[in-house]
N, C-alpha and C. Protein backbone atom coordinates (compact mmCIF):
# COMPACT_ATOMS: atom_id res chain seq x y z
N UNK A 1 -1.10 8.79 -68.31
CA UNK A 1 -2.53 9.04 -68.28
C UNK A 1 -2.97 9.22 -66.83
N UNK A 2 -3.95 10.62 -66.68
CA UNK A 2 -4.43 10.54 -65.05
C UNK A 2 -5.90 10.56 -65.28
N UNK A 3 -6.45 10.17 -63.92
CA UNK A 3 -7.55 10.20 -64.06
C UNK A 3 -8.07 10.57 -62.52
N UNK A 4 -9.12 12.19 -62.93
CA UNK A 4 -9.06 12.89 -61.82
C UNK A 4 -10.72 12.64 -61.29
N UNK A 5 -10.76 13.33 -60.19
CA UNK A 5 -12.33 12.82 -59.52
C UNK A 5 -13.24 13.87 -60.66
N UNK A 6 -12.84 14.70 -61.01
CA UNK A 6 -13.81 15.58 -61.86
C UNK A 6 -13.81 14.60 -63.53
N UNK A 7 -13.28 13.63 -63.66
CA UNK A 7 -13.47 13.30 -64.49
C UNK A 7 -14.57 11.89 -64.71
N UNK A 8 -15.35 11.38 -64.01
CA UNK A 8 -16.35 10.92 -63.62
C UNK A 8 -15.91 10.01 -62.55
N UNK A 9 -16.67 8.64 -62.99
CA UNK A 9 -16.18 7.45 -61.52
C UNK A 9 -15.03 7.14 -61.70
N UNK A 10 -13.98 6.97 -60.74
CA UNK A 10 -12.87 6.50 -60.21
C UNK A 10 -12.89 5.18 -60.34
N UNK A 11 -13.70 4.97 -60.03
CA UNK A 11 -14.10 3.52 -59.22
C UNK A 11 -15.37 3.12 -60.33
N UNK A 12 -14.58 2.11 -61.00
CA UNK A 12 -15.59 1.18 -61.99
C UNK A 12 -16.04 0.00 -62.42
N UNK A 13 -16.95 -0.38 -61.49
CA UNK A 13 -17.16 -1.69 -61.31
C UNK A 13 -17.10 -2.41 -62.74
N UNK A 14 -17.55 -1.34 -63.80
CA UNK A 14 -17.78 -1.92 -65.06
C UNK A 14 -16.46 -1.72 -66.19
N UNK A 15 -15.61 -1.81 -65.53
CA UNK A 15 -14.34 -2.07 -66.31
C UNK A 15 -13.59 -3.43 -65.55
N UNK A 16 -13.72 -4.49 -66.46
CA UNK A 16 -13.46 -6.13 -65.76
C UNK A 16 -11.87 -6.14 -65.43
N UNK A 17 -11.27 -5.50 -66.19
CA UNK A 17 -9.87 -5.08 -66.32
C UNK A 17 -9.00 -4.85 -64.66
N UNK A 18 -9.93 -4.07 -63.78
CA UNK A 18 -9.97 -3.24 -62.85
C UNK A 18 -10.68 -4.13 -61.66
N UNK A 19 -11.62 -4.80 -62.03
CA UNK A 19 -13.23 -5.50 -60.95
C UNK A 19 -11.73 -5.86 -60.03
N UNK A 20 -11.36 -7.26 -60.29
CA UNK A 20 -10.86 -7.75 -58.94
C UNK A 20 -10.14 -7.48 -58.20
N UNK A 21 -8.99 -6.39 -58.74
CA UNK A 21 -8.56 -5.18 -57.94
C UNK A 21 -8.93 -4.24 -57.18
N UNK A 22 -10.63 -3.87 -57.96
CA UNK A 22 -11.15 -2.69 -56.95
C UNK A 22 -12.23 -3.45 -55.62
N UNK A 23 -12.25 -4.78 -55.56
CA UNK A 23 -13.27 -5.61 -54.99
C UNK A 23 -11.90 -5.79 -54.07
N UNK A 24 -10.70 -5.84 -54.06
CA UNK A 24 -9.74 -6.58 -53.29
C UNK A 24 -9.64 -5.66 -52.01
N UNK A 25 -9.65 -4.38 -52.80
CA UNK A 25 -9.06 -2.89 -52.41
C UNK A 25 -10.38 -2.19 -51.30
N UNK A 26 -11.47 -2.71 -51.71
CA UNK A 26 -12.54 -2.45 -51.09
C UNK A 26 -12.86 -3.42 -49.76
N UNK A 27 -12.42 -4.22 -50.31
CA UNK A 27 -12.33 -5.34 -48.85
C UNK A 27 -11.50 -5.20 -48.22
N UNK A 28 -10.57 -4.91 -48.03
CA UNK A 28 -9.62 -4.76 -47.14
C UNK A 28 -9.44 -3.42 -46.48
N UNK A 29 -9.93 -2.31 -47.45
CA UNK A 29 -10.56 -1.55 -46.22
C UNK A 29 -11.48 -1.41 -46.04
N UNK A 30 -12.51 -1.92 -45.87
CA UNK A 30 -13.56 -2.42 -45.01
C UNK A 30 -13.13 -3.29 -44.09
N UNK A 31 -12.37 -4.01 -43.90
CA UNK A 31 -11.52 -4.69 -42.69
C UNK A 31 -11.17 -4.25 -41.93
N UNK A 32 -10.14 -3.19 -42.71
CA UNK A 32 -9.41 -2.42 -41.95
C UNK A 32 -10.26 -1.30 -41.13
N UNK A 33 -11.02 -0.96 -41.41
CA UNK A 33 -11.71 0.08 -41.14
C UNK A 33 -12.89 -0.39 -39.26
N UNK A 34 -13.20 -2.02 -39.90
CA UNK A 34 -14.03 -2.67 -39.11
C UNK A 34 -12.95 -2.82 -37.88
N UNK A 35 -11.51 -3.19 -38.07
CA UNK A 35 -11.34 -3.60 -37.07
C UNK A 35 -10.59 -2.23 -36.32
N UNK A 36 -10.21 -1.27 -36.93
CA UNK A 36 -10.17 0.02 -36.46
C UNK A 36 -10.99 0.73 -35.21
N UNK A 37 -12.35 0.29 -35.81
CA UNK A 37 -13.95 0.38 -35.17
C UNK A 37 -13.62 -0.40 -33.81
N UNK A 38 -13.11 -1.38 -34.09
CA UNK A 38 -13.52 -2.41 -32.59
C UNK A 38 -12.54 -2.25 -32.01
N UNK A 39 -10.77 -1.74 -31.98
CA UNK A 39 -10.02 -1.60 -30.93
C UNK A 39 -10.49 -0.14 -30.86
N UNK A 40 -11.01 0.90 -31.02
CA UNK A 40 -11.41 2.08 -30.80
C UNK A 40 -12.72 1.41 -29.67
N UNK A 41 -13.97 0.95 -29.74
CA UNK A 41 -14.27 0.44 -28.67
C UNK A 41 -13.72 -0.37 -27.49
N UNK A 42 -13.25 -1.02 -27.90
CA UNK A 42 -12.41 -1.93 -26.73
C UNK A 42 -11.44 -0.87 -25.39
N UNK A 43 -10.63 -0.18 -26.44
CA UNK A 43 -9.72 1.33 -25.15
C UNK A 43 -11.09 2.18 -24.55
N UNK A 44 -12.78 2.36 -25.42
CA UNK A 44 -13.28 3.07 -24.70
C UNK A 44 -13.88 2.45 -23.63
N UNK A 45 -14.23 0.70 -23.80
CA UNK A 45 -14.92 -0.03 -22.93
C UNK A 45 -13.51 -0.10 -21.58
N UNK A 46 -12.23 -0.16 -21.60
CA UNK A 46 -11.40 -0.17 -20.88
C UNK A 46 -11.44 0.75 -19.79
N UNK A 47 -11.43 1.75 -20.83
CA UNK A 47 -11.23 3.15 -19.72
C UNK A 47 -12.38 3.47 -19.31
N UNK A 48 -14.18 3.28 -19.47
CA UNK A 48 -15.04 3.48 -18.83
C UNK A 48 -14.61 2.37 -17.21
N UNK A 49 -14.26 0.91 -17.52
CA UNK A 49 -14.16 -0.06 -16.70
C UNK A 49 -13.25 0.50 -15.54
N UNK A 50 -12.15 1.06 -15.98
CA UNK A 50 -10.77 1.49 -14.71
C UNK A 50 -11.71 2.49 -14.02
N UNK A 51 -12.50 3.47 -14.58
CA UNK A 51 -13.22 5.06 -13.84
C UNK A 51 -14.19 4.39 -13.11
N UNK A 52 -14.64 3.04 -13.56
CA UNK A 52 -16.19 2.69 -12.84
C UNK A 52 -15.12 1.80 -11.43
N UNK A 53 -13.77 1.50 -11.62
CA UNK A 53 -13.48 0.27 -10.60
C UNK A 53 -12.67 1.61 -9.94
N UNK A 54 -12.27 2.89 -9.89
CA UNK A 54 -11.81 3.93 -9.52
C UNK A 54 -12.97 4.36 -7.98
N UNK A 55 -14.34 4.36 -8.71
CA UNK A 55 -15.51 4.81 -8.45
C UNK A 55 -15.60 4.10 -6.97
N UNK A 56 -15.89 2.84 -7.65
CA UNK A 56 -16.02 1.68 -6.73
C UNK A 56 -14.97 1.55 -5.49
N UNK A 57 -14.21 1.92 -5.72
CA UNK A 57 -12.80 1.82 -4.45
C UNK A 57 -13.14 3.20 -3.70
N UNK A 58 -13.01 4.25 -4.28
CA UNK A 58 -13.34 5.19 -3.58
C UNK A 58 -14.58 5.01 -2.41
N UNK A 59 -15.63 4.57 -3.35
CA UNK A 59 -16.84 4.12 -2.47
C UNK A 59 -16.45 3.70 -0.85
N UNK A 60 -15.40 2.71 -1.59
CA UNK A 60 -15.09 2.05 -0.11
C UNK A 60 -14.68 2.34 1.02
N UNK A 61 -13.94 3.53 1.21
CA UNK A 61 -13.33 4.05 2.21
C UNK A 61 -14.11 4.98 3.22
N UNK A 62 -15.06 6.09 2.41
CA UNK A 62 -16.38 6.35 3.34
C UNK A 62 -17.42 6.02 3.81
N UNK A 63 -17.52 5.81 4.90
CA UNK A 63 -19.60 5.36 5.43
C UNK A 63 -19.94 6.82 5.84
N UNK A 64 -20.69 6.99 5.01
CA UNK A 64 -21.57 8.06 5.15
C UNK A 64 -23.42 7.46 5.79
N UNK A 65 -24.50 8.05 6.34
CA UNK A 65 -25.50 8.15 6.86
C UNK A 65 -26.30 7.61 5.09
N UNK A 66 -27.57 7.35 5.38
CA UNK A 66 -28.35 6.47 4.61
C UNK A 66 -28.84 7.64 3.49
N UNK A 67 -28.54 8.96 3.97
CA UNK A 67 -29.37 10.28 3.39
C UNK A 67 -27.86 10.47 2.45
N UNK A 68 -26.74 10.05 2.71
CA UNK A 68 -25.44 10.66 1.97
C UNK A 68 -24.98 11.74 2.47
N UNK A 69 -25.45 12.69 3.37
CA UNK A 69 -24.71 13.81 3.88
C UNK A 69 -23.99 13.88 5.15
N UNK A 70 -24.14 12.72 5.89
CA UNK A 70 -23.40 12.85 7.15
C UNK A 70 -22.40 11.50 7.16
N UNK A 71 -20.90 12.28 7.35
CA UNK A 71 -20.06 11.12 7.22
C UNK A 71 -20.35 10.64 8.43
N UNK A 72 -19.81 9.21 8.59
CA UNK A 72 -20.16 8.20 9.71
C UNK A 72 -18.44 7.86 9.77
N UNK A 73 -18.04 7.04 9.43
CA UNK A 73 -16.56 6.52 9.75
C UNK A 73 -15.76 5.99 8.43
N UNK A 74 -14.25 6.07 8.55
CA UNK A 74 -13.55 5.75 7.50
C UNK A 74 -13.64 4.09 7.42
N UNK A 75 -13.51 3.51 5.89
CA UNK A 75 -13.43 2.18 6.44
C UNK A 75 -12.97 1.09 7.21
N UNK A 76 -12.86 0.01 7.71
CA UNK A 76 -12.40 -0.38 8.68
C UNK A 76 -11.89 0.18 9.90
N UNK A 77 -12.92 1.34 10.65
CA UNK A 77 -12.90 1.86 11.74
C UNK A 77 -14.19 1.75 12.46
N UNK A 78 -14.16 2.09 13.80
CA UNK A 78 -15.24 2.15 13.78
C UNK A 78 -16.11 3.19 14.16
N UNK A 79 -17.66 2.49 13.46
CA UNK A 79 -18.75 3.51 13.32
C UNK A 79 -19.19 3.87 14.03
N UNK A 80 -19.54 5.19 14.18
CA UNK A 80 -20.52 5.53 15.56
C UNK A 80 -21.33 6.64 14.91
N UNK A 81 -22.70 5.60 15.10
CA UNK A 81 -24.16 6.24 14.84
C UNK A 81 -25.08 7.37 15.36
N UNK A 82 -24.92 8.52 15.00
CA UNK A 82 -25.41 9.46 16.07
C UNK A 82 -27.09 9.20 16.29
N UNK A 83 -27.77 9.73 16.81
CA UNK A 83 -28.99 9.37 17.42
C UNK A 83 -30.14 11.04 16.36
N UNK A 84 -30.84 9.73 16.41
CA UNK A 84 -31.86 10.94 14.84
C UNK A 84 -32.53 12.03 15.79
N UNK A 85 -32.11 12.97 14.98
CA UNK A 85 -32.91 14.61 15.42
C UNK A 85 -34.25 14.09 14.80
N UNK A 86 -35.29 14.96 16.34
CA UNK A 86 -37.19 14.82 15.36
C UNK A 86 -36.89 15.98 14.77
């Protein structure tokens, strides 16, 4: 005996025969599914974290002027401030 999607619900809460099987089957993927959800966030919260601590290091190595367009000195060298054009 088959029983196809064109042949109405699949899934029948109202056959008792079936309930705690299809309640078992439904919970567990919903589990599965939930915790699918959260290591899929976790690798995206990761890899935003490495690009933002990427960001951050980079930061470190240039001193640039207060405007951002004029480099000033590499890090731990030293700076020398040119004198402001009017």
């Amino acid at each position: 005996m088959q029983i196809n999607a064109d042949d109405g619900a699949v899934v029948d809460l109202s056959n008792k025969a079936r309930l705690g099987s299809t309640l078992k089957g439904a919970g567990a993927g919903a589990a599965i599914g939930g915790f699918a959800g959260y290591q899929g966030a976790q690798s995206d919260i990761e890899e935003r974290f490495v690009q933002a601590m990427r960001e951050y290091n980079a930061s470190l190595e240039n001193f640039y002027c207060g405007t951002g367009r004029k480099f000033l000195s590499f890090y731990n060298d030293e700076a020398i401030i040119p004198t402001m054009n009017e």
